[in-house]
Protein backbone atom coordinates (compact mmCIF):
# COMPACT_ATOMS: atom_id res chain seq x y z
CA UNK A 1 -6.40 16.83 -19.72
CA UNK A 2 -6.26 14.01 -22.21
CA UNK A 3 -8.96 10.65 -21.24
CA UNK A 4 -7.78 7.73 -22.39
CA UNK A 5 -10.94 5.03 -21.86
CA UNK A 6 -10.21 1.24 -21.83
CA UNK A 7 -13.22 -0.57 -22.80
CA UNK A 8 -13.01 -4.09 -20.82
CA UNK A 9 -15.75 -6.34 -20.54
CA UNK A 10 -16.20 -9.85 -18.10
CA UNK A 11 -12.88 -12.36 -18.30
CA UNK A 12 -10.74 -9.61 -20.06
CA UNK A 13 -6.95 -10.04 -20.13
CA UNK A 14 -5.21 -8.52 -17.19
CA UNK A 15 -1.73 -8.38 -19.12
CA UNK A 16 -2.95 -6.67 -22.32
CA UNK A 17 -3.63 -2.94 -20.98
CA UNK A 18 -1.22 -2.64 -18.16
CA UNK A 19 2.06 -1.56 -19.67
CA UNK A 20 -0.55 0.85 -21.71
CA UNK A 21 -2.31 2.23 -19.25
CA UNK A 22 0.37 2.55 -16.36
CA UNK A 23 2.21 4.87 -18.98
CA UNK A 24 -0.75 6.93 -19.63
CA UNK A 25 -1.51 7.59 -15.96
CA UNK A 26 1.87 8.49 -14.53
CA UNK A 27 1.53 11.39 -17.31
CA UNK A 28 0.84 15.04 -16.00
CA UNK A 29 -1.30 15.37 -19.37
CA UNK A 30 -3.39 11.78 -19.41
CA UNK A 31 -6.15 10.60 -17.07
CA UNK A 32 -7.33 6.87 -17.63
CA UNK A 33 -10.91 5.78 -17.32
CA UNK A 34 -12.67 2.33 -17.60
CA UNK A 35 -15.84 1.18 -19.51
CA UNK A 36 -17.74 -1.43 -20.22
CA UNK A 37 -21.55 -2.77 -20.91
CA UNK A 38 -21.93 -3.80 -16.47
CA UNK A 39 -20.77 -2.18 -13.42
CA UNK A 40 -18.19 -4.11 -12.23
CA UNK A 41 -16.16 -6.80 -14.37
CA UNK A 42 -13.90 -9.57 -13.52
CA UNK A 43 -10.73 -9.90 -15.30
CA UNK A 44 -8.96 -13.69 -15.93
CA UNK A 45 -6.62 -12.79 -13.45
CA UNK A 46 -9.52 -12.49 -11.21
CA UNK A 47 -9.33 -8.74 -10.21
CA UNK A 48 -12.50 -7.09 -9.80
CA UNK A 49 -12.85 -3.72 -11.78
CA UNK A 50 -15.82 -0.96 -10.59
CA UNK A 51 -15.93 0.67 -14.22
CA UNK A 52 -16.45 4.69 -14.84
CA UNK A 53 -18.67 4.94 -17.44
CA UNK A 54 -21.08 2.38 -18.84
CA UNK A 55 -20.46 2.65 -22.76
CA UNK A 56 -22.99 5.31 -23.22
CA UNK A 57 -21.33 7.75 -21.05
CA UNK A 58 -18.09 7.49 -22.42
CA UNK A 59 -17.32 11.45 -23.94
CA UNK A 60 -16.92 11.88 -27.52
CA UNK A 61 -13.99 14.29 -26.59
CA UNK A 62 -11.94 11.78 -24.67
CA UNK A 63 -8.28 11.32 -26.76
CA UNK A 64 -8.39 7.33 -27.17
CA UNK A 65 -10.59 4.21 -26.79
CA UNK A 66 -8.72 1.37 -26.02
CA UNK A 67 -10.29 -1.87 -26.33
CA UNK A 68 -8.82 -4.95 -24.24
CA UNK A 69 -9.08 -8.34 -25.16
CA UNK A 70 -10.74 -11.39 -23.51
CA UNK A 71 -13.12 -14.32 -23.34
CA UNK A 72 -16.45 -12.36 -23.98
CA UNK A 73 -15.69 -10.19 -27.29
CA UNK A 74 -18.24 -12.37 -28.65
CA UNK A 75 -21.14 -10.28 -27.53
CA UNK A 76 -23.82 -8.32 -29.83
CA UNK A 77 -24.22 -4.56 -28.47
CA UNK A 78 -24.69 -2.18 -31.14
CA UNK A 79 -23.50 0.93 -28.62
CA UNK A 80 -20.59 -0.70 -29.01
CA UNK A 81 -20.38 -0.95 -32.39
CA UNK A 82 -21.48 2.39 -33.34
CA UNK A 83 -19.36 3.80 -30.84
CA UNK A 84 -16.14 2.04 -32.76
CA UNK A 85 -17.23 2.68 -36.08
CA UNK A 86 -17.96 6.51 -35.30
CA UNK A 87 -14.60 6.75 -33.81
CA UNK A 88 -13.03 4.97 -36.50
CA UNK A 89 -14.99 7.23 -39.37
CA UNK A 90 -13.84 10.52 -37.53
CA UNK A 91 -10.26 9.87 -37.27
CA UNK A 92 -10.28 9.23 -33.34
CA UNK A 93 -8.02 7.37 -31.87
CA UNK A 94 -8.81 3.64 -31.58
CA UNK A 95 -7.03 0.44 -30.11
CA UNK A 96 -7.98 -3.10 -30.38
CA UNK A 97 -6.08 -6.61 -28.59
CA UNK A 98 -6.82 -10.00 -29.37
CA UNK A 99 -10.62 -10.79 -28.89
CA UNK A 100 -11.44 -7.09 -29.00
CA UNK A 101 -9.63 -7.58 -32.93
CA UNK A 102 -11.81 -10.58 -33.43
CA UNK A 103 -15.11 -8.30 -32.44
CA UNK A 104 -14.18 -5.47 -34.99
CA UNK A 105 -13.68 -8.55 -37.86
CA UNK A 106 -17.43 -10.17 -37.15
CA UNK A 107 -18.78 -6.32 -37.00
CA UNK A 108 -16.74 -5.19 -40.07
CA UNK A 109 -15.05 -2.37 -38.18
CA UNK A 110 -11.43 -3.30 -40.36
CA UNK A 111 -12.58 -2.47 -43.48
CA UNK A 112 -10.35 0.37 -44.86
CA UNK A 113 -7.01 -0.87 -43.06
CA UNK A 114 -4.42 -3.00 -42.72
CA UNK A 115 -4.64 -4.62 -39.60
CA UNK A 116 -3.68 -8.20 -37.56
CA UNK A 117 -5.20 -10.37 -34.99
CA UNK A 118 -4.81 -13.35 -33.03
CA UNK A 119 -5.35 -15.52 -36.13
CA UNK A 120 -7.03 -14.61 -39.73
CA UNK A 121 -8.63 -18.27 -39.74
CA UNK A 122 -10.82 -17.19 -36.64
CA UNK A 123 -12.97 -14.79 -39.04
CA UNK A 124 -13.45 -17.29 -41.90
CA UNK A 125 -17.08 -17.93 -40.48
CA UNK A 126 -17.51 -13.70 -40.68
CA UNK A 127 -19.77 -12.25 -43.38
CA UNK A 128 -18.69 -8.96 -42.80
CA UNK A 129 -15.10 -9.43 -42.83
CA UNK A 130 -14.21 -8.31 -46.57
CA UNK A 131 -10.75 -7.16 -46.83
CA UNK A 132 -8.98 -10.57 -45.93
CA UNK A 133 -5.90 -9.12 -47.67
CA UNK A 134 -5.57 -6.18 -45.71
CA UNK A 135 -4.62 -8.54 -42.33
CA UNK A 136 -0.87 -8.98 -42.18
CA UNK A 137 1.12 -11.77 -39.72
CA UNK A 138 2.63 -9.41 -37.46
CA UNK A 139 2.66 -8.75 -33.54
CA UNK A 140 0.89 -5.39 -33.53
CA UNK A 141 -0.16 -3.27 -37.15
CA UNK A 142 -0.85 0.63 -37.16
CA UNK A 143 -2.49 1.90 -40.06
CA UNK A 144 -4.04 5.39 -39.54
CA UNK A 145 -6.15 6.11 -36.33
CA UNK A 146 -6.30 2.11 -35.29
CA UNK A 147 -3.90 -0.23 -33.73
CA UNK A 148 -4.31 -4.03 -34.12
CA UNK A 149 -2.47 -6.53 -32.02
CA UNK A 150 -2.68 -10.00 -31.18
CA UNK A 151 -3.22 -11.13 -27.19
CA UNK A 152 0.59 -11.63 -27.05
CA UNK A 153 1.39 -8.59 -27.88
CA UNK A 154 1.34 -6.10 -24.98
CA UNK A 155 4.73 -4.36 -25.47
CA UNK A 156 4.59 -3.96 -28.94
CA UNK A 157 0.51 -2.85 -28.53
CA UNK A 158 1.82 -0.24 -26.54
CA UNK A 159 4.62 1.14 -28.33
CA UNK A 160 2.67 1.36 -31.37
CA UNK A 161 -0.33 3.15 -29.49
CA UNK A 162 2.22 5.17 -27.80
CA UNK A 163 3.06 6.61 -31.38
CA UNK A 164 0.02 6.65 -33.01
CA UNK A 165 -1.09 9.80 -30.19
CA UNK A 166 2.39 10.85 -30.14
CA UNK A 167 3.15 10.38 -26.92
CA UNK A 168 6.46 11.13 -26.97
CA UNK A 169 9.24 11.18 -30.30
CA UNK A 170 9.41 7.68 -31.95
CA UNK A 171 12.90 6.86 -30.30
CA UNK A 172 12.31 7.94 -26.69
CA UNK A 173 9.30 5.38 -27.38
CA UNK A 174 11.18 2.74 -28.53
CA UNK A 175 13.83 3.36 -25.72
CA UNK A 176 11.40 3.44 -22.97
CA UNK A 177 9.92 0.34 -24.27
CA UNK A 178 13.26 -1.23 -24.66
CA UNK A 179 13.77 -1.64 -20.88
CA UNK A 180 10.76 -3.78 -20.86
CA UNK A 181 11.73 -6.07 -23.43
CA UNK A 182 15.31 -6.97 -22.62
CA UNK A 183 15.28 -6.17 -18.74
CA UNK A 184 16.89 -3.44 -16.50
CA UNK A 185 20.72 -5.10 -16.74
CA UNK A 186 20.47 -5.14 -20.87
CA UNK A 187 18.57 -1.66 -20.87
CA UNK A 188 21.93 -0.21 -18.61
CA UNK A 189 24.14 -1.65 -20.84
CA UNK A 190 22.77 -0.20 -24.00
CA UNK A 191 21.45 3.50 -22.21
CA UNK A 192 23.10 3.59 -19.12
CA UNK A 193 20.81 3.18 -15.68
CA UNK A 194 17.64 5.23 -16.16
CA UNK A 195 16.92 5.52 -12.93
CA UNK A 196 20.31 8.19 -12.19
């Protein structure tokens, strides 16, 4: 079976994972698991997560690390770090949201692809930031194993992530997605009802 391991730390953003991870789980083939540097974290929304694995369990084998945005991205923990840039260096799959984005930036995890964030001005203050012309003003960007969104960007995080593992083909993707975006009555007048 395929892990999938969402790496969310104190205040992280309820919204940003759930389309993501609700889709992985329901699949026969995908299990998701939580990290993060405590036991339990507390999301903005206030729900109260009891994490699987503190960072240093997380398995080398598991499919994807997903890392969800939030108030405290601005923490030092080289686990972390080497954890992303290993991932990132081996062609394993990696996803970043809003402050998560802003961590790899400081750390100099974007180096080597295109990419986006929450806002290119946040990193002017980051010494390791070097490819400023690699970031591009879009919703979500997907350049080899790593998928860069901005914190309102949860559909569009998720369709791109979606395709990056191959999930399923591009359009069922973009069609499942689709009902999201525009809402059961539009989705039924452009597919039909998909619940028949």
């Amino acid at each position: 079976m395929k892990q999938a391991v969402f790496v969310m730390l104190d205040e992280y953003a309820d919204w940003e994972g759930a389309y993501l991870s609700s889709t992985l789980n329901q699949a026969p083939s995908w299990e998701v698991k939580t990290a993060s540097i405590k036991q339990e974290v507390v999301s903005i929304g206030g729900f109260k997560t009891t994490v699987d694995y503190q960072l240093e369990q997380i398995p080398a084998n598991c499919e994807l690390l997903i890392l969800i945005g939030g108030n405290s991205w601005q923490i030092k923990n080289s686990v972390l770090k080497q954890l992303i840039q290993d991932r990132l260096t081996n062609n394993k799959f990696v996803g970043a949201i809003c402050g998560a984005v802003d961590y790899l930036a400081k750390n100099g995890l974007l180096t080597n692809f295109k990419h986006t964030g929450n806002a290119q001005y946040l990193w002017k203050d980051f010494d390791q930031y070097q490819n400023k012309s690699d970031f591009l003003e879009e919703q979500t960007v997907r350049d080899h194993n790593l998928v860069t969104a901005n914190g309102t960007a949860p559909l569009e995080f998720t369709k791109q992530v979606l395709k990056m593992i191959k999930f399923k083909n591009s359009e069922q993707i973009d069609k499942d997605i689709y009902l999201y975006e525009f809402g059961f009555y539009q989705y039924c007048k452009e597919y039909g009802n998909p619940f028949y």
